[in-house]
C-alpha atoms as a PDB file:
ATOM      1  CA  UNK A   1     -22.065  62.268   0.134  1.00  0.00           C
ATOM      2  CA  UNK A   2     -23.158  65.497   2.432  1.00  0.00           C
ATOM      3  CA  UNK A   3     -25.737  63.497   3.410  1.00  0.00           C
ATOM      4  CA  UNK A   4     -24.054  61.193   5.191  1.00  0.00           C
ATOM      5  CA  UNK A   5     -22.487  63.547   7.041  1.00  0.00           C
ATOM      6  CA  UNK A   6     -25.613  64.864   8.360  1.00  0.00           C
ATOM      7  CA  UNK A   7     -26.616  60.914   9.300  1.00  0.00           C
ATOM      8  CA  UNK A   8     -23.133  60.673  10.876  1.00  0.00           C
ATOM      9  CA  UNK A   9     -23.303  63.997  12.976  1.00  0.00           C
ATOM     10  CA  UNK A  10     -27.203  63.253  14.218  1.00  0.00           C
ATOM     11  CA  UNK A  11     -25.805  59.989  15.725  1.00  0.00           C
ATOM     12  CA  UNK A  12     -23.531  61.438  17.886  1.00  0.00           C
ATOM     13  CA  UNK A  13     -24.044  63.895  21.027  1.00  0.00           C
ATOM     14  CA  UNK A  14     -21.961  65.396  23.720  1.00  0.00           C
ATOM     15  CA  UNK A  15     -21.199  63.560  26.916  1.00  0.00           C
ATOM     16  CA  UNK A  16     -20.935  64.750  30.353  1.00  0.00           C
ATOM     17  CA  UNK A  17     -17.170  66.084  29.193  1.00  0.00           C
ATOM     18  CA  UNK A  18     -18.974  67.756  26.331  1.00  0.00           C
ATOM     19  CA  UNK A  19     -16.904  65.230  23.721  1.00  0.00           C
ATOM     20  CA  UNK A  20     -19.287  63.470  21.508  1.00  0.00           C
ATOM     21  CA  UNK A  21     -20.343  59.779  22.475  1.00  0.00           C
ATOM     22  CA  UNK A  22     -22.878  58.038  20.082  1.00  0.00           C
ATOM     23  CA  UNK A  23     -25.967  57.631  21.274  1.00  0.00           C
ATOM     24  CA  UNK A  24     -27.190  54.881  21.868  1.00  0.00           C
ATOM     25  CA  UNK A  25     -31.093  53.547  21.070  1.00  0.00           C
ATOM     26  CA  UNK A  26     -33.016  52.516  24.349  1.00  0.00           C
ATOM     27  CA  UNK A  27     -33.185  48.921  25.130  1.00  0.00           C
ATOM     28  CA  UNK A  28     -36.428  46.891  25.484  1.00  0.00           C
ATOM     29  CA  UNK A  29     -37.369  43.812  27.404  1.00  0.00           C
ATOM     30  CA  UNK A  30     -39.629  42.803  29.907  1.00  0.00           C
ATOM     31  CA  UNK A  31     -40.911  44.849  32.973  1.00  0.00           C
ATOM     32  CA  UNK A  32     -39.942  41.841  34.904  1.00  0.00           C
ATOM     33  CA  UNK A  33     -36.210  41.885  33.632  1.00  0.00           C
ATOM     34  CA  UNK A  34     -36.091  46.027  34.309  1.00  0.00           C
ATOM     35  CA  UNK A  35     -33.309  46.485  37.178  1.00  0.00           C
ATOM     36  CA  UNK A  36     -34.565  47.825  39.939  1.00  0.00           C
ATOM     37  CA  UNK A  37     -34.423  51.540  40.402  1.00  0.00           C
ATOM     38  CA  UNK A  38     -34.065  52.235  36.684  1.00  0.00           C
ATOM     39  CA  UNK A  39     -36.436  54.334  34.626  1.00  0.00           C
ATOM     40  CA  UNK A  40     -38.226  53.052  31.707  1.00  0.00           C
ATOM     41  CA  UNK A  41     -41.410  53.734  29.453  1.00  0.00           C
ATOM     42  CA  UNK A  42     -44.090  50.997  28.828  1.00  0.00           C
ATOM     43  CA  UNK A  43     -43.435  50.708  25.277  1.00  0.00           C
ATOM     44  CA  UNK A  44     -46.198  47.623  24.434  1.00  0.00           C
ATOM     45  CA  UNK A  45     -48.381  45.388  26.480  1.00  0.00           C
ATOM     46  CA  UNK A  46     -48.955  41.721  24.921  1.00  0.00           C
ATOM     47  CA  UNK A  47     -52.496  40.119  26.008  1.00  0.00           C
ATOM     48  CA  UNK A  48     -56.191  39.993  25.733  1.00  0.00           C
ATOM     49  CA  UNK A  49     -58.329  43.100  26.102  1.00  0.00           C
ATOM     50  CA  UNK A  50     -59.497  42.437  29.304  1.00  0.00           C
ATOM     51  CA  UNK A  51     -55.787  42.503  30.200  1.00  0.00           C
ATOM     52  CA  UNK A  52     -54.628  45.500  28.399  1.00  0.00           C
ATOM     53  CA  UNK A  53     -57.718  47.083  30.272  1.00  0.00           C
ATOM     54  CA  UNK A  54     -56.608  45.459  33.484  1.00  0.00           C
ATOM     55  CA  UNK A  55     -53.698  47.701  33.182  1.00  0.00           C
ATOM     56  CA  UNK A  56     -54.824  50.599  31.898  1.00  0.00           C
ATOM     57  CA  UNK A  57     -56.739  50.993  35.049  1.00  0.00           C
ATOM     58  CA  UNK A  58     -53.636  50.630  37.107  1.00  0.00           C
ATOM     59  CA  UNK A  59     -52.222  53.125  35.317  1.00  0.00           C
ATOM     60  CA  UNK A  60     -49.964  51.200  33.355  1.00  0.00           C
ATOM     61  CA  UNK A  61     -50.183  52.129  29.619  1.00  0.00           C
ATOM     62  CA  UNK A  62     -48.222  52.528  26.739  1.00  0.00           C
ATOM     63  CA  UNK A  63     -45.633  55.642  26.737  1.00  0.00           C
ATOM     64  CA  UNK A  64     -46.188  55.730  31.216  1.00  0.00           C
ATOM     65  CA  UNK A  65     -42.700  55.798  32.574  1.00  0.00           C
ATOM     66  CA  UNK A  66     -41.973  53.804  35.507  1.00  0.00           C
ATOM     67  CA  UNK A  67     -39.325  52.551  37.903  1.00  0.00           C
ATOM     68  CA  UNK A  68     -39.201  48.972  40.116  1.00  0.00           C
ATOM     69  CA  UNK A  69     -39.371  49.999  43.620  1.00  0.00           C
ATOM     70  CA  UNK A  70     -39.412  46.996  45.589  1.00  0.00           C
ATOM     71  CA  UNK A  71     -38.936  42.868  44.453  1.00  0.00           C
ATOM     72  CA  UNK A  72     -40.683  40.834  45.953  1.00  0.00           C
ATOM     73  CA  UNK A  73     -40.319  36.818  45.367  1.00  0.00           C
ATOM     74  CA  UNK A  74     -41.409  36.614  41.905  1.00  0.00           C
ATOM     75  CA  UNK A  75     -43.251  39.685  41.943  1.00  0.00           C
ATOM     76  CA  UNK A  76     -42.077  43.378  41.529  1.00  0.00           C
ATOM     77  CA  UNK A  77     -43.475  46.682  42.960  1.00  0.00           C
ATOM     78  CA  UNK A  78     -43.594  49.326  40.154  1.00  0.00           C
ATOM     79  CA  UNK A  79     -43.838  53.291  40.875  1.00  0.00           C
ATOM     80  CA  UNK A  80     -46.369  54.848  38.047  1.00  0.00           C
ATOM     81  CA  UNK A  81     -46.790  57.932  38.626  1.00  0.00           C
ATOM     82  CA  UNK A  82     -48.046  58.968  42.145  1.00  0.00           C
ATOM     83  CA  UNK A  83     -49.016  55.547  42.336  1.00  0.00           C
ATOM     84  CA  UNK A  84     -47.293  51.944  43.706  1.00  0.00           C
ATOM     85  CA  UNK A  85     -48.562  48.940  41.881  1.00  0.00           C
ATOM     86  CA  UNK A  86     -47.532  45.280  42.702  1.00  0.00           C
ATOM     87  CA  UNK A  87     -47.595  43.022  39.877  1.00  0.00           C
ATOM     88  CA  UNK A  88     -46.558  39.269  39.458  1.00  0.00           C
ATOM     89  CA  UNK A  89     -43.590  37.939  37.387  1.00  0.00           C
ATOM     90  CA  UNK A  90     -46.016  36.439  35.194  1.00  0.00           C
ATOM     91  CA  UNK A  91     -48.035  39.891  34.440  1.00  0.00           C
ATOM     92  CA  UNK A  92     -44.572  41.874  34.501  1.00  0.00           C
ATOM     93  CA  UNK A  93     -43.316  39.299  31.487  1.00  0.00           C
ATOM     94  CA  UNK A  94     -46.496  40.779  28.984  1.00  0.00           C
ATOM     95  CA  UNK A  95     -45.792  44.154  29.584  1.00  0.00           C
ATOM     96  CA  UNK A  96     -42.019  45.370  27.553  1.00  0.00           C
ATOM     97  CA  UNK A  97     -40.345  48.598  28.615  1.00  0.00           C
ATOM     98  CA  UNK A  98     -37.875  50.659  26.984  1.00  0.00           C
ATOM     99  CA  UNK A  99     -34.988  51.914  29.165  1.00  0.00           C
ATOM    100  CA  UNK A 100     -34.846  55.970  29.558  1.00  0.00           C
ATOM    101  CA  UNK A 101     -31.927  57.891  30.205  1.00  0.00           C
ATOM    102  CA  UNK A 102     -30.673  58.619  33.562  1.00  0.00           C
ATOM    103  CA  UNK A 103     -31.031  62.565  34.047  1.00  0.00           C
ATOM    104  CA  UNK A 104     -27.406  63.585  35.836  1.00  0.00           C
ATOM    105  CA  UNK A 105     -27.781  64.601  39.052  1.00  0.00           C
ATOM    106  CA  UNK A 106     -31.208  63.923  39.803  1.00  0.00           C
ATOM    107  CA  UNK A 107     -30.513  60.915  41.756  1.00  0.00           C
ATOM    108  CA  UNK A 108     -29.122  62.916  44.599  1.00  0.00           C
END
């Protein structure tokens, strides 16, 4: 039974009010669903090698984090890094992202 206590308490941690919330696991779907301005990882990238490669040399790779700055028609513009990258729906629907947490305060 004292173990389940310890798998109880590990799923919860404080809020901003310091009470404890559970956490909650990041959510995953497709770059081209990602609302704009929120931060995500690349967490897989579905396609050929020539297109994995394709984005590996736009700096888009598996564990990258990223944010949509701009959309554009069907297409998105995605901030890796340093770097801006425009990418079409079609390309943005093979490459899944994992929602990050917000960092308080750093929006400002």
């Amino acid at each position: 039974m004292k173990g389940y206590g310890l798998l109880f308490a590990s799923l919860l941690q404080p809020d901003r009010t310091g009470n404890a919330a559970m956490i909650r696991s990041p959510a995953k779907l497709a770059l081209a669903d990602l609302p704009l301005g929120r931060p995500a990882r690349i967490s897989a990238i579905e396609g050929d090698s020539r297109f994995v490669r394709r984005c590996y040399s736009l700096g888009l790779h598996v564990g990258r984090e990223i944010v949509v700055t701009k959309l554009r028609g069907g297409g998105l513009v995605v901030a890796a890094g340093p770097a801006r990258v425009a990418l079409g729906r079609d390309t943005a629907e093979r490459i899944e992202v994992e929602t990050v947490p917000e960092v308080p305060g750093e929006a400002d």
